[in-house]
Structure formats: C-alpha cells, structure tokens
C-alpha atoms as a PDB file:
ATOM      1  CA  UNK A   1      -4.351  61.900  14.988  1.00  0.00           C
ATOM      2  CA  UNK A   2      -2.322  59.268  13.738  1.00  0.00           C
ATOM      3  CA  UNK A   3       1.476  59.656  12.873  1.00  0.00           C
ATOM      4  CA  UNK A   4       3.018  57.255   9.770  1.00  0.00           C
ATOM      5  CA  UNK A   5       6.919  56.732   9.558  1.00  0.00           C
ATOM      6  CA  UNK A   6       8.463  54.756   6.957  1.00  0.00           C
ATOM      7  CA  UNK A   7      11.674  53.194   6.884  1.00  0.00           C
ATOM      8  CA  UNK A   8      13.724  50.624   5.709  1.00  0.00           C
ATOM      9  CA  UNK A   9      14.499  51.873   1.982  1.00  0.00           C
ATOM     10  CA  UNK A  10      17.558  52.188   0.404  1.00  0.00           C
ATOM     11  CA  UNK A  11      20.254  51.374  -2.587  1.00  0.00           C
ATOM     12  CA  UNK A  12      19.908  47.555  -4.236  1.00  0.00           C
ATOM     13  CA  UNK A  13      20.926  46.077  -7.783  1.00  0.00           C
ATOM     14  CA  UNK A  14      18.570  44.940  -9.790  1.00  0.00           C
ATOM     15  CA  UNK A  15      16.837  41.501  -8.496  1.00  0.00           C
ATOM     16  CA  UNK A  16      17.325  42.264  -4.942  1.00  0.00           C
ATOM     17  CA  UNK A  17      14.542  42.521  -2.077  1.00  0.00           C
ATOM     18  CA  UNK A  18      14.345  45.040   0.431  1.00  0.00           C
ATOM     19  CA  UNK A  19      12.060  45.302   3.102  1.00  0.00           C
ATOM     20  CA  UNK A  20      10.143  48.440   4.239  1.00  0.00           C
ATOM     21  CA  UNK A  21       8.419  49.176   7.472  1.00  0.00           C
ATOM     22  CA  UNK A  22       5.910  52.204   8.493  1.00  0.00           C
ATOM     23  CA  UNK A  23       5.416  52.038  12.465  1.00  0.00           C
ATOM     24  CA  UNK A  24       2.036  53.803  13.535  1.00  0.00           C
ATOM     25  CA  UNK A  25       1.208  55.748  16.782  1.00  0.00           C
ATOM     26  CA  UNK A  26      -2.171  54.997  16.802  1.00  0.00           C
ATOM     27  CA  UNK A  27      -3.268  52.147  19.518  1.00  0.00           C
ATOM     28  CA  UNK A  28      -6.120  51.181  17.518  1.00  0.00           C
ATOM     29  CA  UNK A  29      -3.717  49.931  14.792  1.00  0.00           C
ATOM     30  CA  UNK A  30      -5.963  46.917  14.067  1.00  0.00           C
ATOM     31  CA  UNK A  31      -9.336  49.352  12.859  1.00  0.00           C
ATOM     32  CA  UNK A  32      -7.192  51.089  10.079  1.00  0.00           C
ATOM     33  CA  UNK A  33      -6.823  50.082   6.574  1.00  0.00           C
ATOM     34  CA  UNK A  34      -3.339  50.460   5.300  1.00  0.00           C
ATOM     35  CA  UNK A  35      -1.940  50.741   1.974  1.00  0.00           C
ATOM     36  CA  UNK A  36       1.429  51.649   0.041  1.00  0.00           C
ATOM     37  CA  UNK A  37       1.984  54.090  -2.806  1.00  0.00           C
ATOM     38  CA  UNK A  38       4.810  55.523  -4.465  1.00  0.00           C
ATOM     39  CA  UNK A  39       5.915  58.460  -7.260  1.00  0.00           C
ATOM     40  CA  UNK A  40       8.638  58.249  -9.201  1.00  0.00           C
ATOM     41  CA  UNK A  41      10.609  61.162 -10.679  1.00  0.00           C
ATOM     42  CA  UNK A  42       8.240  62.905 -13.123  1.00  0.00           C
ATOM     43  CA  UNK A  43       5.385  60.505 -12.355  1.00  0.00           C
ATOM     44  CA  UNK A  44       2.452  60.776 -10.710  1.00  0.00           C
ATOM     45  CA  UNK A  45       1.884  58.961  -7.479  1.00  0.00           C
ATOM     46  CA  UNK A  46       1.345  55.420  -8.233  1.00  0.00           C
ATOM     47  CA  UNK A  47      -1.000  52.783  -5.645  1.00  0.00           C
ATOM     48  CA  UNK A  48       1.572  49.453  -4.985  1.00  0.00           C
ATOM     49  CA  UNK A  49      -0.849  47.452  -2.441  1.00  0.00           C
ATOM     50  CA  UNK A  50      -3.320  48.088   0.469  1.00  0.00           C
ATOM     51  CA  UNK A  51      -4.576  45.295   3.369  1.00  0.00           C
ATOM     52  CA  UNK A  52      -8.289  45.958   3.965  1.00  0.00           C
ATOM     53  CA  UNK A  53     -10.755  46.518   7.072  1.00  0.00           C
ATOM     54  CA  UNK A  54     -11.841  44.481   8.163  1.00  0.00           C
ATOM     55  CA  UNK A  55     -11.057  41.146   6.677  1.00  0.00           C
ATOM     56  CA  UNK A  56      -6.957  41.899   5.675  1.00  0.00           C
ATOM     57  CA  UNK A  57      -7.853  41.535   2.208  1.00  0.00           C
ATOM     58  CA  UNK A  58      -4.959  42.315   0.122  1.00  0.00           C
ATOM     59  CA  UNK A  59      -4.401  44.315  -3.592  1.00  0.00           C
ATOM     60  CA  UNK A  60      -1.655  44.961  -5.610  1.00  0.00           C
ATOM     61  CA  UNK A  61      -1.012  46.641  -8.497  1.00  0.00           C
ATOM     62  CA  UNK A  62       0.093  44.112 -11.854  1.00  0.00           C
ATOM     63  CA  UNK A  63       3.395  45.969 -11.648  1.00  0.00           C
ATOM     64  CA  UNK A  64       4.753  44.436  -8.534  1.00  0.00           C
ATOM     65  CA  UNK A  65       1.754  41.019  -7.936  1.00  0.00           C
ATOM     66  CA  UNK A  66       3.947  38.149  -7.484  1.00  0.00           C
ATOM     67  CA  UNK A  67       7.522  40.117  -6.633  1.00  0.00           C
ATOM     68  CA  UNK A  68       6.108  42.613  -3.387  1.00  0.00           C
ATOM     69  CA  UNK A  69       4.090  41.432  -0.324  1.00  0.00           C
ATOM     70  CA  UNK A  70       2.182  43.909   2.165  1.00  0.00           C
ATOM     71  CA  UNK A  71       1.966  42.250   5.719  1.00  0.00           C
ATOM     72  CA  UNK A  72       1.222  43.865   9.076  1.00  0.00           C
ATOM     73  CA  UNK A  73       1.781  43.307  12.968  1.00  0.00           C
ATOM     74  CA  UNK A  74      -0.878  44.776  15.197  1.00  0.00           C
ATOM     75  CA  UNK A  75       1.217  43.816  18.071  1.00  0.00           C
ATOM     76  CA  UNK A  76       3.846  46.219  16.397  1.00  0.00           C
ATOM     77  CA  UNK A  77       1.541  48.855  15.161  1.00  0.00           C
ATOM     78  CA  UNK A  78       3.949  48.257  11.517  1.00  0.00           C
ATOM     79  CA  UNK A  79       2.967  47.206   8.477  1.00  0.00           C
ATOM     80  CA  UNK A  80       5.301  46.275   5.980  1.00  0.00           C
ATOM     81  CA  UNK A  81       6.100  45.595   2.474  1.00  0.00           C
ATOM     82  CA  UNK A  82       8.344  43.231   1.590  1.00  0.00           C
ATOM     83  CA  UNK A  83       9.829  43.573  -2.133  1.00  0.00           C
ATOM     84  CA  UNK A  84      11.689  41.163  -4.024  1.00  0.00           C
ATOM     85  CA  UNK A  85      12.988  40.510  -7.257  1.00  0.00           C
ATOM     86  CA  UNK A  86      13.358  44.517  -7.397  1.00  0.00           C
ATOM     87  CA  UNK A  87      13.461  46.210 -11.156  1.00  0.00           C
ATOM     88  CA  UNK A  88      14.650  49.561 -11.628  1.00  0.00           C
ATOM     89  CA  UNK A  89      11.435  50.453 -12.433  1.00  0.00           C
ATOM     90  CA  UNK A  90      10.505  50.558  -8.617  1.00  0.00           C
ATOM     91  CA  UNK A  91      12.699  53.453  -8.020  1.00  0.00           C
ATOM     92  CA  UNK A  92      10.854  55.846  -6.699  1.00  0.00           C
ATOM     93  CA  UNK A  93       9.945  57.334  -3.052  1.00  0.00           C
ATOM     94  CA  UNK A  94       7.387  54.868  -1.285  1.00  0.00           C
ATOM     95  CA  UNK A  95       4.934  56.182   1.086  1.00  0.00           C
ATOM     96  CA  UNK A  96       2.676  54.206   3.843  1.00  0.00           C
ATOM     97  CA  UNK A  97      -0.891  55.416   3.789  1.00  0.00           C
ATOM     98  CA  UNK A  98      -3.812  55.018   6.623  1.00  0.00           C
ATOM     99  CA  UNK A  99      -7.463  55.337   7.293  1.00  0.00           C
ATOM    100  CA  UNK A 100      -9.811  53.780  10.128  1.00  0.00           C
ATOM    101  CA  UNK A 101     -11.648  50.930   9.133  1.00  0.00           C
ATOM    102  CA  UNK A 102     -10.901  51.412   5.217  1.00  0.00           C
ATOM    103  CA  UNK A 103     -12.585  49.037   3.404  1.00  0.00           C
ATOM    104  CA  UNK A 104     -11.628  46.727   0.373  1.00  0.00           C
ATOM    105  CA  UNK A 105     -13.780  48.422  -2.126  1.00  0.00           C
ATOM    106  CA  UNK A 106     -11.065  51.659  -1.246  1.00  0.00           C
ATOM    107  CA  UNK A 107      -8.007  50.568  -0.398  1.00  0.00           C
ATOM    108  CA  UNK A 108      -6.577  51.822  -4.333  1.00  0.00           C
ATOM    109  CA  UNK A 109      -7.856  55.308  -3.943  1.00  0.00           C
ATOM    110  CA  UNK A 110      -4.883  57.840  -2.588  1.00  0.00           C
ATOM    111  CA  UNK A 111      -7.607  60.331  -1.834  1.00  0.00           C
ATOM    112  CA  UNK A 112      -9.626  57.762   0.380  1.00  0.00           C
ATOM    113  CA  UNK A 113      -6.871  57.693   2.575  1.00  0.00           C
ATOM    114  CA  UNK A 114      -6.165  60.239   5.262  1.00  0.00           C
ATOM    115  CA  UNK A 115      -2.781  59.632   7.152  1.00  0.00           C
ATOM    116  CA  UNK A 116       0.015  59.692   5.207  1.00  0.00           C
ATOM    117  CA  UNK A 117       4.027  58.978   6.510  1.00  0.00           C
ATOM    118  CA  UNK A 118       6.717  61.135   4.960  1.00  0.00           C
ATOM    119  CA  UNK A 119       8.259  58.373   2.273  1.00  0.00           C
ATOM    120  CA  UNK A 120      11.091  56.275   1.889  1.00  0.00           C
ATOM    121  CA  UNK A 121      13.463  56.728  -1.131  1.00  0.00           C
ATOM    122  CA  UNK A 122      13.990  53.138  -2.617  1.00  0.00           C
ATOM    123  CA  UNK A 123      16.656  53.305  -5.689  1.00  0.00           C
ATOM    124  CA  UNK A 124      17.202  50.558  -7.797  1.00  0.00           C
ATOM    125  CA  UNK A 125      20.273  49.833 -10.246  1.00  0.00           C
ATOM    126  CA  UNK A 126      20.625  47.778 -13.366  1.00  0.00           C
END
C-alpha cells in the first residue's frame, strides 16, 4: 500500500554529516508514523529515531541523541534524517520504516512497523 525509498547515503570521514531522505507514495503521508533503523555488518537491526502520530514526538536512540535529527515534510511526502558529527560506528545500511497513525508508545519497535524502504548504505571512515 505504501512504497518507502531511501536515499541520500554514501562515503564520509569521520565527523562529517550526511543527510538521508525516504520519499513516500502514500497521500496520506501526514497519518503515518515514521521511524529509522539500521544493521550493521554482523549486527542485528538497530532502532536510530522515529517521529510519532499524532503529535511528531520524536526518539532517538543514546547512540546518535545530540549528533542525528529525524524531520519530515508532508508537503514532500519525505522524511529525513539528518546526521552529523558521523562516527564510524554508524556504518551500516539505514532503512526508513512506516505505519498509519503509529503512536509514541511504538515508534522503537521494528515489528510495529509495517512499510519498510529498501536501505541506504552509509559508510563511515576514520
């Protein structure tokens, strides 16, 4: 019903900032709670921040609080996640995650969500 696509992920050096974007088809953008995950090599996947239904209420794992920020633009049907002050230990492939009207009390749950995008590889160097 609804179709994710990441992009924006790449190659950066240590303490850089990249800036990823997952566009939606849905028209209803606005009803779903969204959220970010990733998995690195040999690790299971890993929740990195979710926005809420209804209120935008955001979450972040300690990991990345203070150095990644999850935004979104209904008008866009994207949400993004900006990350800065990137440590290799963010390497891994990020995905964008969706589910209508998701609330708070979810949003850190992989399984709660049920629209998933295909990932973006982000690779960071010392």
């Amino acid at each position: 019903q609804v179709q994710l696509v990441e992009s924006g992920g790449g190659l950066v050096q240590a303490g850089g900032s990249l800036r990823l974007s997952c566009a939606a088809s849905t028209r209803s953008f606005s009803s779903y709670g969204v959220g970010w995950f990733r998995q690195a090599p040999g690790k299971e996947r890993e929740f990195v921040a979710a926005m809420a239904w209804p209120t935008d209420t955001t979450d972040y794992t300690d990991s990345v609080k203070g150095r990644f920020t999850i935004s979104r633009d209904n008008a866009k049907n994207t949400v993004y996640l900006q990350m800065n002050s990137l440590k290799p230990e963010d390497t891994a492939v990020y995905y964008c995650a969706a589910r209508w009207r998701l609330a708070g009390y979810d949003t850190n749950y992989d399984a709660k969500y049920d629209y998933w995008g295909q990932g973006t590889q982000v690779t960071v160097s010392s």
